[in-house]
Protein backbone atom coordinates (compact mmCIF):
# COMPACT_ATOMS: atom_id res chain seq x y z
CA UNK A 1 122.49 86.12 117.09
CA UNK A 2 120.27 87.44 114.28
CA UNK A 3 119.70 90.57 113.89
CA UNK A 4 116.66 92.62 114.67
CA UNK A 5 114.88 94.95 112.44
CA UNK A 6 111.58 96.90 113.07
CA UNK A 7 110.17 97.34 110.05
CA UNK A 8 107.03 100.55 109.60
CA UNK A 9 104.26 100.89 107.54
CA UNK A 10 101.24 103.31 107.04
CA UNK A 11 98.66 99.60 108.29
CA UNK A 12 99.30 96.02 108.63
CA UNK A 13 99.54 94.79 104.77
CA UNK A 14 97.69 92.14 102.95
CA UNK A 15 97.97 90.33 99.90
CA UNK A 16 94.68 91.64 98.50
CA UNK A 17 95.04 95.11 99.42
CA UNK A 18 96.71 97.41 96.97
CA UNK A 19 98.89 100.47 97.27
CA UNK A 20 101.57 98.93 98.07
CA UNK A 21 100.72 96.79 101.02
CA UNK A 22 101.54 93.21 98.62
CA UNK A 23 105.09 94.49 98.12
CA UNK A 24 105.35 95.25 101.63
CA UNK A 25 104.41 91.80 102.39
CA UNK A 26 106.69 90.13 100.34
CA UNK A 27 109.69 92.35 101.40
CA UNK A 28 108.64 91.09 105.02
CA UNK A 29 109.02 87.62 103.98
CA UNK A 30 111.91 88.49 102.59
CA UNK A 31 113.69 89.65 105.51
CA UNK A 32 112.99 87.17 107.44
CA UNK A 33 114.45 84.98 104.85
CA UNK A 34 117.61 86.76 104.69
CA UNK A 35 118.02 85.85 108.42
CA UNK A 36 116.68 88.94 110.51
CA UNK A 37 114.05 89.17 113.33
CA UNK A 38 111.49 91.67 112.05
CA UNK A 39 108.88 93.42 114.12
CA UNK A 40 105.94 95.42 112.51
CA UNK A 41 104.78 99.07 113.66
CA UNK A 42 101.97 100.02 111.54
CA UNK A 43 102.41 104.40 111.94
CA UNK A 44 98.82 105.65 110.07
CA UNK A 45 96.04 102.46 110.61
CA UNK A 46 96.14 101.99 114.52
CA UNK A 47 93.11 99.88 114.48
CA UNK A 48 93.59 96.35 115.50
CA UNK A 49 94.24 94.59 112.57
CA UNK A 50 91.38 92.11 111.01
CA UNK A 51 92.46 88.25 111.92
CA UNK A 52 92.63 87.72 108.12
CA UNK A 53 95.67 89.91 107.62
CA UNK A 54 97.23 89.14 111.23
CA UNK A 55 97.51 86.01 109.65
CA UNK A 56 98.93 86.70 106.63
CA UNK A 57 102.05 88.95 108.80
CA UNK A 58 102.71 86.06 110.75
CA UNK A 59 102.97 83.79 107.80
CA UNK A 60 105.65 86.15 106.56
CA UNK A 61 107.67 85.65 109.92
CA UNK A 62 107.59 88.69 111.10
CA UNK A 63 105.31 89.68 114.26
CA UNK A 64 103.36 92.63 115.39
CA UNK A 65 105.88 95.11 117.68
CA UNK A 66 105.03 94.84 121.59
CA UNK A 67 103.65 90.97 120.49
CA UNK A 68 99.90 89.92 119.03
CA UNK A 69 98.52 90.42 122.63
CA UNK A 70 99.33 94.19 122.85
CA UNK A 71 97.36 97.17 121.08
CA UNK A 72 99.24 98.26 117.74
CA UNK A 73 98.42 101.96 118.80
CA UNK A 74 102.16 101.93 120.79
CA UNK A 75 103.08 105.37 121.26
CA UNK A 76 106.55 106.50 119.60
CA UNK A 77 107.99 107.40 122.95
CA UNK A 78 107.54 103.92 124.19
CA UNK A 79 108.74 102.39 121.22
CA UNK A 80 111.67 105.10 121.38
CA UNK A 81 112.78 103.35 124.66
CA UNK A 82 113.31 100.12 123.29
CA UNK A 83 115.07 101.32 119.81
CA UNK A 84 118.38 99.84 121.10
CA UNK A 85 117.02 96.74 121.35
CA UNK A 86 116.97 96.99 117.13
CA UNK A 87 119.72 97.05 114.53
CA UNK A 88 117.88 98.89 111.77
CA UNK A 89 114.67 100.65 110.94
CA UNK A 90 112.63 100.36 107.98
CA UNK A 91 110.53 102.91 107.19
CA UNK A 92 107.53 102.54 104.20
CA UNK A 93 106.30 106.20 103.05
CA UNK A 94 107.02 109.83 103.64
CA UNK A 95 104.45 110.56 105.94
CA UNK A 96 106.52 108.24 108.19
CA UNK A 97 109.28 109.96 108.45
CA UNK A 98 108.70 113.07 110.38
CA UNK A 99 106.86 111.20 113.60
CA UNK A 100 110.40 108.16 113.18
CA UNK A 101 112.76 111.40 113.54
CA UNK A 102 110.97 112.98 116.11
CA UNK A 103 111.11 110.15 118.34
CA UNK A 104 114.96 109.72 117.44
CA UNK A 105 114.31 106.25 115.63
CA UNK A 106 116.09 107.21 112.64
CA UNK A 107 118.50 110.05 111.69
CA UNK A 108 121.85 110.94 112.94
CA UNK A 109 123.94 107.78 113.47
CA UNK A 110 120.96 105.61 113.32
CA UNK A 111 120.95 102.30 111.04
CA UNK A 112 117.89 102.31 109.04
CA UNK A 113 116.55 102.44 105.01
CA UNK A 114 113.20 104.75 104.05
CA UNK A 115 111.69 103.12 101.39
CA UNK A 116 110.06 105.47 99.14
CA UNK A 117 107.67 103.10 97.20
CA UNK A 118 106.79 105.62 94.91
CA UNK A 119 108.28 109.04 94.06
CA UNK A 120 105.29 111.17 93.91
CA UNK A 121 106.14 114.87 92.82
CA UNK A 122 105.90 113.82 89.15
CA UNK A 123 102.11 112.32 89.62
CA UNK A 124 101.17 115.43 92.19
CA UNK A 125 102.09 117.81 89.09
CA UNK A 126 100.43 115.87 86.56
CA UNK A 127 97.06 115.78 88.36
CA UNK A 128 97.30 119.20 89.22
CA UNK A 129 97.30 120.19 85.58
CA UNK A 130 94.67 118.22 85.01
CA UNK A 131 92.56 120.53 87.65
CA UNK A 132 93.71 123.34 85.64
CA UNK A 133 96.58 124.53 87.54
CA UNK A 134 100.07 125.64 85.64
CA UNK A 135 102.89 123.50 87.00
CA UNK A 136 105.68 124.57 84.77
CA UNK A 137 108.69 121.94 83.87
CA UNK A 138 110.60 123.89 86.44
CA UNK A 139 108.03 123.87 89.72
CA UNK A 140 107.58 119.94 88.96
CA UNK A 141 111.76 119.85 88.96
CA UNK A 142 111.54 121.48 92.41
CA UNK A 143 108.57 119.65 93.63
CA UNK A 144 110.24 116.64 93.16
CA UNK A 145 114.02 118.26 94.91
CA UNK A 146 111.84 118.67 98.00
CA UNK A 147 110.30 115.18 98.02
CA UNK A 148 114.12 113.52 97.80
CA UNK A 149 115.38 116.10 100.28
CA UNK A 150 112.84 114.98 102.76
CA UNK A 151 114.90 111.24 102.84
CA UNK A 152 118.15 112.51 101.38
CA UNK A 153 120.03 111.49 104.84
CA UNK A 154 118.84 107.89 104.70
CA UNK A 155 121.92 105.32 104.24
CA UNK A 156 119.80 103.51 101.93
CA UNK A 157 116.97 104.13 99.51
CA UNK A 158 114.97 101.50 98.13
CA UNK A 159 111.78 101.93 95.65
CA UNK A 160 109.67 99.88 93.64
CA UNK A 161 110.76 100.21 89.72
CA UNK A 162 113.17 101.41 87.96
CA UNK A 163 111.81 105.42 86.61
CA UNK A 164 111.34 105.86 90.60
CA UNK A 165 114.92 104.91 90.83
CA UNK A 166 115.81 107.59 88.01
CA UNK A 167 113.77 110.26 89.70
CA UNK A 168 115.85 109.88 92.72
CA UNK A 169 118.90 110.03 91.38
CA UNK A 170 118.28 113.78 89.60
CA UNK A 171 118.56 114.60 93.54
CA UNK A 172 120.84 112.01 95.58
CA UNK A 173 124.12 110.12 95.07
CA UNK A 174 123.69 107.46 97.68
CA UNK A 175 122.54 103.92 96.93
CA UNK A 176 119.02 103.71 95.81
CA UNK A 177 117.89 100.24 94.54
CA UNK A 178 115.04 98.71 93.08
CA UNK A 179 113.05 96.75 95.04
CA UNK A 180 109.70 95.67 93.25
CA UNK A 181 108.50 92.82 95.54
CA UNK A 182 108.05 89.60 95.00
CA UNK A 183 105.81 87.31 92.73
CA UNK A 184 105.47 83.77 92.44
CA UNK A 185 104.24 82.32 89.00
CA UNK A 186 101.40 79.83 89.16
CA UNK A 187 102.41 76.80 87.49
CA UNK A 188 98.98 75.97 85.87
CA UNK A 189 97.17 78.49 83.54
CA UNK A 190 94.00 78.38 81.40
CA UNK A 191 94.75 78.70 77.93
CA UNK A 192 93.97 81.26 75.64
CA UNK A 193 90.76 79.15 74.07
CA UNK A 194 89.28 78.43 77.98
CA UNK A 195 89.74 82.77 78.25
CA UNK A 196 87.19 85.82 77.49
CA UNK A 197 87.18 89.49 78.47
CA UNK A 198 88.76 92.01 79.12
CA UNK A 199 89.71 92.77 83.04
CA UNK A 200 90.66 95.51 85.31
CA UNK A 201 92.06 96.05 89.05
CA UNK A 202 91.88 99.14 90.63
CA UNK A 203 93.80 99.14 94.23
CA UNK A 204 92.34 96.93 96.67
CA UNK A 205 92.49 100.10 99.76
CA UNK A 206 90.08 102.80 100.51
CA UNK A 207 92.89 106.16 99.45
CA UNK A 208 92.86 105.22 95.68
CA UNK A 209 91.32 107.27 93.78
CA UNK A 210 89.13 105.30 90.99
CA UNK A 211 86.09 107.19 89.62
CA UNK A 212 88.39 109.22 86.71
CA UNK A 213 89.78 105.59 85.72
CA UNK A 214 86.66 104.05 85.86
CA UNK A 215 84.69 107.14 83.96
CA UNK A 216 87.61 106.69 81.19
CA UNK A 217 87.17 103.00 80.88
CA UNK A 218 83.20 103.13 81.36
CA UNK A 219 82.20 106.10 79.67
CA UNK A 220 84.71 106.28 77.02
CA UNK A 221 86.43 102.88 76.13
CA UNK A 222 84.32 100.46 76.76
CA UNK A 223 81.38 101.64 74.13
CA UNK A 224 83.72 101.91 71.47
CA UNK A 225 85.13 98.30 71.91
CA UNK A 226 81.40 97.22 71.90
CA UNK A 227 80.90 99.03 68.61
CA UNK A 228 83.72 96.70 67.35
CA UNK A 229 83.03 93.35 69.09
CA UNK A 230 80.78 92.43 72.16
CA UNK A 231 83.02 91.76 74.49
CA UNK A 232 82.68 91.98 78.05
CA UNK A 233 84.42 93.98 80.95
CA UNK A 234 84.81 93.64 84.69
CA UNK A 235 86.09 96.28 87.05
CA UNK A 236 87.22 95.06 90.46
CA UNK A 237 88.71 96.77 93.35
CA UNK A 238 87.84 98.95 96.40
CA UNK A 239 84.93 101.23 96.12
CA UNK A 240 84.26 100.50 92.86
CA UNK A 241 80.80 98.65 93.24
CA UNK A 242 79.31 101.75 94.23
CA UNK A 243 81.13 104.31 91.87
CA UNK A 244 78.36 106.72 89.55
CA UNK A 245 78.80 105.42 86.02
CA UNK A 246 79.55 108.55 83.67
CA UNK A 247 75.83 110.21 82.06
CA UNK A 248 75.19 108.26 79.46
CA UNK A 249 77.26 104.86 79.95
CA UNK A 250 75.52 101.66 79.54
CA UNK A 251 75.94 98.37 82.18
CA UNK A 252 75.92 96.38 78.37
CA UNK A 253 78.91 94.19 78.62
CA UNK A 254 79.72 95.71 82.37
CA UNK A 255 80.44 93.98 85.58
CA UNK A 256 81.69 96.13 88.28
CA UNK A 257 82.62 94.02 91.31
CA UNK A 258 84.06 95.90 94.45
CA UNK A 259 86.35 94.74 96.74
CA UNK A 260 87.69 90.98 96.02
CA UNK A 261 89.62 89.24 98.52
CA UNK A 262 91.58 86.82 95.86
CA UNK A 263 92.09 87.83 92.32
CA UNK A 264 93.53 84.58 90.97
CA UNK A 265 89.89 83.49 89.55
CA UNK A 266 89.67 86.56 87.73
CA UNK A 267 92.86 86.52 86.28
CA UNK A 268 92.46 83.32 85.41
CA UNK A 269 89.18 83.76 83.86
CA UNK A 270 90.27 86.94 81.40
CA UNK A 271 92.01 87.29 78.26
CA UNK A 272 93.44 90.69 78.47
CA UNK A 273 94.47 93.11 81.51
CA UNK A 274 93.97 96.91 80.83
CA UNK A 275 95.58 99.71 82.62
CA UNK A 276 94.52 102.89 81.16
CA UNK A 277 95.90 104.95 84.28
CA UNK A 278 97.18 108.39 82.79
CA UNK A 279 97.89 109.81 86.70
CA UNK A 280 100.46 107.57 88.63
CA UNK A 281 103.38 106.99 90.82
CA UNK A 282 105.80 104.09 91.20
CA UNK A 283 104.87 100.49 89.76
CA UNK A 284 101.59 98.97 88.53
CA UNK A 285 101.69 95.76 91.00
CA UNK A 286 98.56 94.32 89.38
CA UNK A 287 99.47 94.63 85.98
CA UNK A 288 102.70 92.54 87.12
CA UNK A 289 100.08 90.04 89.10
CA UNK A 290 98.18 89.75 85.56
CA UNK A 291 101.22 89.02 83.76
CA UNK A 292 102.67 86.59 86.19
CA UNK A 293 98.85 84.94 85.53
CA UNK A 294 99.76 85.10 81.79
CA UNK A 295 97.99 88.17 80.98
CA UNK A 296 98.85 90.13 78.03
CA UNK A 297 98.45 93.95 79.00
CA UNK A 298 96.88 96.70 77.08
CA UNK A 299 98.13 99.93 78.81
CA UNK A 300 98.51 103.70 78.57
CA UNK A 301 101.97 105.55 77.69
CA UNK A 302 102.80 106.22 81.60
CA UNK A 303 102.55 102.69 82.51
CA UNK A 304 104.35 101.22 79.56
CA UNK A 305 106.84 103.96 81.09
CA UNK A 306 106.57 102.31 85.08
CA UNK A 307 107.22 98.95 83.38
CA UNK A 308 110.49 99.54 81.47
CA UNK A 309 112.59 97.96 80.38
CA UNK A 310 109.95 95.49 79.70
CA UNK A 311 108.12 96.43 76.07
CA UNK A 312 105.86 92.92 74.71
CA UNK A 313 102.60 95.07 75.43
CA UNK A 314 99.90 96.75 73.99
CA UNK A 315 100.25 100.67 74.51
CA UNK A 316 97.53 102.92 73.26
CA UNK A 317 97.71 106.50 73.59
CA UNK A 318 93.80 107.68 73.62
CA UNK A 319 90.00 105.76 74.07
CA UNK A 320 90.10 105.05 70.45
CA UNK A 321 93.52 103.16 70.36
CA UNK A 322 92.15 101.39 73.55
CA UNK A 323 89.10 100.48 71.80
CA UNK A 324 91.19 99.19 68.52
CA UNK A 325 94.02 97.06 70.67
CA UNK A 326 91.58 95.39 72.90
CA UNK A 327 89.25 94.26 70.22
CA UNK A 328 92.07 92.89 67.65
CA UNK A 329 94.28 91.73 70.48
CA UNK A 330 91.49 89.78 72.32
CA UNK A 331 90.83 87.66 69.05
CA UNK A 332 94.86 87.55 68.06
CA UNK A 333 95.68 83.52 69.52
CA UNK A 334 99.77 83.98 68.41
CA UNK A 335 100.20 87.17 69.54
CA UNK A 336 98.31 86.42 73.30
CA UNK A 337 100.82 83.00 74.03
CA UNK A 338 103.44 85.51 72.67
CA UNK A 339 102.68 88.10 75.42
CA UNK A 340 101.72 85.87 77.99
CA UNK A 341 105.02 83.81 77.29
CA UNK A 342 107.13 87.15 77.76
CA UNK A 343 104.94 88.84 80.48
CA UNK A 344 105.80 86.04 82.92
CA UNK A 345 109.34 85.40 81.88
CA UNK A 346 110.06 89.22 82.40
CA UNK A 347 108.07 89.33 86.02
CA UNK A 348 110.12 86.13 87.01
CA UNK A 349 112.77 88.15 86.28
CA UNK A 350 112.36 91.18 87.79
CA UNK A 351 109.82 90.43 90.67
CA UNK A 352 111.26 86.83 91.53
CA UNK A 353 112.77 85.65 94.64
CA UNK A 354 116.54 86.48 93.54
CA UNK A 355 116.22 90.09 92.87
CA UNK A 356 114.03 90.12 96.59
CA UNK A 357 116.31 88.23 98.51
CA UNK A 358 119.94 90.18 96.52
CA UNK A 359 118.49 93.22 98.21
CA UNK A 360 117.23 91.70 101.74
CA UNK A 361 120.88 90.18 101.79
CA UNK A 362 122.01 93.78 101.25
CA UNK A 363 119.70 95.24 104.03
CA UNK A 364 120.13 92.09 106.55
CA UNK A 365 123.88 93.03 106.33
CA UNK A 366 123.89 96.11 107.29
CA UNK A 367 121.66 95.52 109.87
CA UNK A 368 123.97 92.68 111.01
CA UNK A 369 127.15 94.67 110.82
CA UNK A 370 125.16 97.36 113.06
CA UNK A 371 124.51 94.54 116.16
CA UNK A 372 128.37 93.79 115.97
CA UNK A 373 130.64 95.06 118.84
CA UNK A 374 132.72 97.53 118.10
């Protein structure tokens, strides 16, 4: 008999979403690879979900918990009632946690993994200084003990890269692996000649935060790379066709898009993906969806940082290196099949189907020995 895991999540997630809702996805697929029976509780977004993304969980295997004809809004208590009907518990976020334990889902005896996804202290001190606060070496150290304390119970610990993984281990000795998600490489890819621009992706879901990114890249990047060459830049991603432009930016050279359902066309379409994020937890999944499309990247210090061990890629430290590497690398033919050649080895690597399904296997298991009789 296979066994059962009900997996939860802030919403219902979809391919072209964003914070983290793509991993989820694939980690669904996943399980239900490795030979479980996964049910989905979505804990924050109790709204029905759209048809579109309904689709896209049953695709995965999986299937909405209570079944597609009941509302998603099931309360905990009911859902407590039929726990022993599952093996494990999966549970996506911290927010997550407290309404799981209060219901007796997880905790104690109970089988289950929390998935952290990102480890947040280290982003949450970093914008704080950037409002002005103090956050000395030694509160961020603390913020970040409380955040691992709030999960430090959980048999297992997955997150999405690797420096997540190293966070959590300052503060827990129990398996924690890396779970990125999973990306397939498209076989067939423009070449470098049939390519122009420069492109960005800001998450696809209403809670990220884009108007500092966008004010760096529009007000401050962007005119000094036309001052050099005039190339041509397109922003896509929630919200962000109805951002304010900083005073004094020009549209020259500027698309801003919005929200856009399927990315392949634009990835296919530009030369170079450019993260200039300086405020950020856990992994940049678009920048690995550009490189799997054989985009070289052009990115700040932090992400370079998210993306180790992998190095081939432009890092630039200020809007004046940005404006320097994106002009010389959009024109540089060797150096672009160099990156692009690397960029999707290293996400075939890392975000492939072996490193999903090694951990799934790991996950299925215990879930497996959990339905066993004693």
């Amino acid at each position: 008999m296979k066994p059962r895991i009900l997996f939860c999540d802030d919403a219902v997630p979809g391919a072209g979403l964003g914070y983290g809702f793509p991993r989820a996805l694939s980690i669904l697929r996943g399980l239900v690879r490795a030979g479980a029976v996964v049910d989905f509780l979505a804990l924050q977004d109790l709204a029905p979900p759209p048809p579109a993304r309904l689709r896209e969980l049953n695709d995965t295997g999986a299937r909405l918990a209570g079944g597609e004809g009941e509302s998603i809004a099931r309360s905990l208590p009911a859902l407590a009632r039929r726990v022993p009907g599952y093996d494990l518990v999966w549970v996506s976020r911290r927010r997550n946690l407290a309404p799981l334990r209060e219901a007796g889902l997880i905790g104690g005896n109970a089988s289950w993994v929390f998935d952290a996804e990102a480890v947040t202290a280290p982003r949450d001190a970093e914008l704080a200084r950037a409002r002005g606060h103090d956050v000395s070496p030694a509160a961020e150290e603390n913020m970040l003990a409380a955040e691992v304390a709030e999960y430090r119970d959980a048999p297992l610990v997955v997150c999405a890269g690797p420096r997540d993984r190293e966070f959590i281990r300052l503060h827990r000795t129990a398996p924690v692996e890396v779970l990125p998600g999973e990306l397939a490489l498209p076989s067939l890819l423009p070449p470098f000649a049939e390519r122009s621009g420069i492109l960005f992706v800001n998450g696809n879901y209403p809670r990220h935060p884009t108007q500092r990114v966008v004010n760096l890249l529009v007000g401050d990047i962007l005119p000094r790379v036309r001052r050099r060459k005039p190339l041509a830049l397109s922003v896509a991603g929630f919200g962000t066709d109805t951002l304010r432009l900083p005073p004094g930016a020009s549209r020259d050279g500027l698309t801003m898009l919005g929200f856009v359902p399927e990315l392949s066309p634009l990835y296919a379409r530009a030369r170079l993906f450019v993260i200039p994020t300086l405020i950020a937890g856990g992994l940049p999944w678009k920048g690995l969806e550009a490189m799997a499309h054989g985009l070289p990247l052009v990115v700040s210090p932090l992400i370079a940082a998210q993306l180790a061990p992998f190095s081939d890629m432009h890092v630039a430290a200020d809007p004046g290196d940005f404006a320097e590497v994106l002009a010389a690398a959009h024109d540089n033919p060797d150096d672009w099949r160099r990156m692009s050649k690397a960029g999707r080895e290293f996400v075939s690597e890392f975000a492939g189907k072996s490193a999903m399904d090694r951990v799934c296997r790991e996950v299925v298991g215990r879930a497996r020995a959990q339905a066993l009789p004693a």
